[in-house]
Protein backbone atom coordinates (compact mmCIF):
# COMPACT_ATOMS: atom_id res chain seq x y z
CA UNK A 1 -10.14 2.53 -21.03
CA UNK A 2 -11.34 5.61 -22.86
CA UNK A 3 -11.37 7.23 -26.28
CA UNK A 4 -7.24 7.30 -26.47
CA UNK A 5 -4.97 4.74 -27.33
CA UNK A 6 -3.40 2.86 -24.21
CA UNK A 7 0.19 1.36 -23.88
CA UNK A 8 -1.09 -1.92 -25.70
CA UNK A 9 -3.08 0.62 -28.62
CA UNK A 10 -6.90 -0.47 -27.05
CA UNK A 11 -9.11 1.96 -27.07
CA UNK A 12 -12.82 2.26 -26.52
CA UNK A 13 -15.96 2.22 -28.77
CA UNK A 14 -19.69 1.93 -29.17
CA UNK A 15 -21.00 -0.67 -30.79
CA UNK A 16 -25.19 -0.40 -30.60
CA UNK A 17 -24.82 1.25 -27.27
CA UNK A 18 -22.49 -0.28 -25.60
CA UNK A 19 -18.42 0.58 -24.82
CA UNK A 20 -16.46 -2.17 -25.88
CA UNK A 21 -12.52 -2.61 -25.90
CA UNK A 22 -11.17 -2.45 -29.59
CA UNK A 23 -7.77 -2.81 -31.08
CA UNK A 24 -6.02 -0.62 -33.83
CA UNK A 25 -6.55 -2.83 -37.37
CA UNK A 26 -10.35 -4.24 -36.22
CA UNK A 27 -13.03 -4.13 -38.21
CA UNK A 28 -16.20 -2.93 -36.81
CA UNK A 29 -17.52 -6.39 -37.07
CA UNK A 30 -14.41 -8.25 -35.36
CA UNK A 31 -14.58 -5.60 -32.51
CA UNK A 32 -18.54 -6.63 -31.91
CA UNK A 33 -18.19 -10.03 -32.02
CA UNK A 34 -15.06 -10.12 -29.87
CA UNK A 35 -16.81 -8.45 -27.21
CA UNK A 36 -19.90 -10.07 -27.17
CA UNK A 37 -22.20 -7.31 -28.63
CA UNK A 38 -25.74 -8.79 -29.11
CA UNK A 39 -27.93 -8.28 -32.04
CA UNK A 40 -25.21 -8.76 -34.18
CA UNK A 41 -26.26 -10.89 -36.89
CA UNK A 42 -27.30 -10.74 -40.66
CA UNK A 43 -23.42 -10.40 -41.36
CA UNK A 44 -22.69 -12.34 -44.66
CA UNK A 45 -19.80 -12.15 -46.61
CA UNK A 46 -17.07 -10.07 -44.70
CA UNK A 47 -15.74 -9.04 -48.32
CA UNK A 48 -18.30 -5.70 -48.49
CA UNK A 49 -20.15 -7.37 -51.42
CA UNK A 50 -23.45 -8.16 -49.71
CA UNK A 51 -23.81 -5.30 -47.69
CA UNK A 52 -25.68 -7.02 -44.96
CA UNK A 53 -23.55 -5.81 -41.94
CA UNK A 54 -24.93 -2.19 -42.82
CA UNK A 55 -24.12 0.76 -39.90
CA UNK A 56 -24.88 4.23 -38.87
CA UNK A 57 -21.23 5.85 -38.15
CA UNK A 58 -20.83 8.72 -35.74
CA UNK A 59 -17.28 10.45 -34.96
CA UNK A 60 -17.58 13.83 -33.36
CA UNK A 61 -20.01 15.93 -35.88
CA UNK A 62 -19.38 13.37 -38.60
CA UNK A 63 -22.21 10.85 -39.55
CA UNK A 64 -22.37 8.74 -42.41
CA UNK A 65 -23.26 5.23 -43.47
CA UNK A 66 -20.81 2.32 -44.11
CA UNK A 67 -20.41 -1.57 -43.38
CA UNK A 68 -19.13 -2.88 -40.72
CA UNK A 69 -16.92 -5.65 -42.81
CA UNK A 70 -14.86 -3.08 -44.12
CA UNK A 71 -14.71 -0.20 -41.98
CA UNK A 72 -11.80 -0.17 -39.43
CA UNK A 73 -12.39 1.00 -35.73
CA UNK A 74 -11.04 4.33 -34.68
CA UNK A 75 -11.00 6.00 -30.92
CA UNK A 76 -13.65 7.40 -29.55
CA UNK A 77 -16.22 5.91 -32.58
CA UNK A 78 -20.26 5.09 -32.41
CA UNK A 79 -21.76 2.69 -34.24
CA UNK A 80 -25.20 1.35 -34.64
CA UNK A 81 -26.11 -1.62 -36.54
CA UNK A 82 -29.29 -1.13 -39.13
């Protein structure tokens, strides 16, 4: 898989270092814990009102901050956990 869509719309991106397979409509969060990621934990709510699933955001030259309950996955995204 890479950064581009496939036939089925999967696509790749990095959750806390590793490439994992996501699907258009995932949350960062669903895309981590379907694939296993480790370290994943301290997520609370999944509404975006604790804030507890906090994560850096990299796409291309664009870094910002965001959580990982409400921010949808995209191709070719990095994300790190705080």
């Amino acid at each position: 898989m890479t950064g581009t869509p496939d036939s089925q719309g999967a696509f790749d991106v990095t959750i806390n270092g590793l490439v994992v397979a996501a699907q258009a409509g995932m949350t960062v969060v669903e895309a981590a814990w379907r694939n296993g990621v480790p370290r994943v934990s301290g997520v609370g709510c999944l509404e975006g009102v604790c804030g507890s699933c906090r994560i850096l955001l990299r796409q291309e030259r664009q870094v910002s901050v965001g959580l990982a309950c409400q921010t949808f996955v995209q191709p070719g995204l990095e994300v790190v956990f705080l």
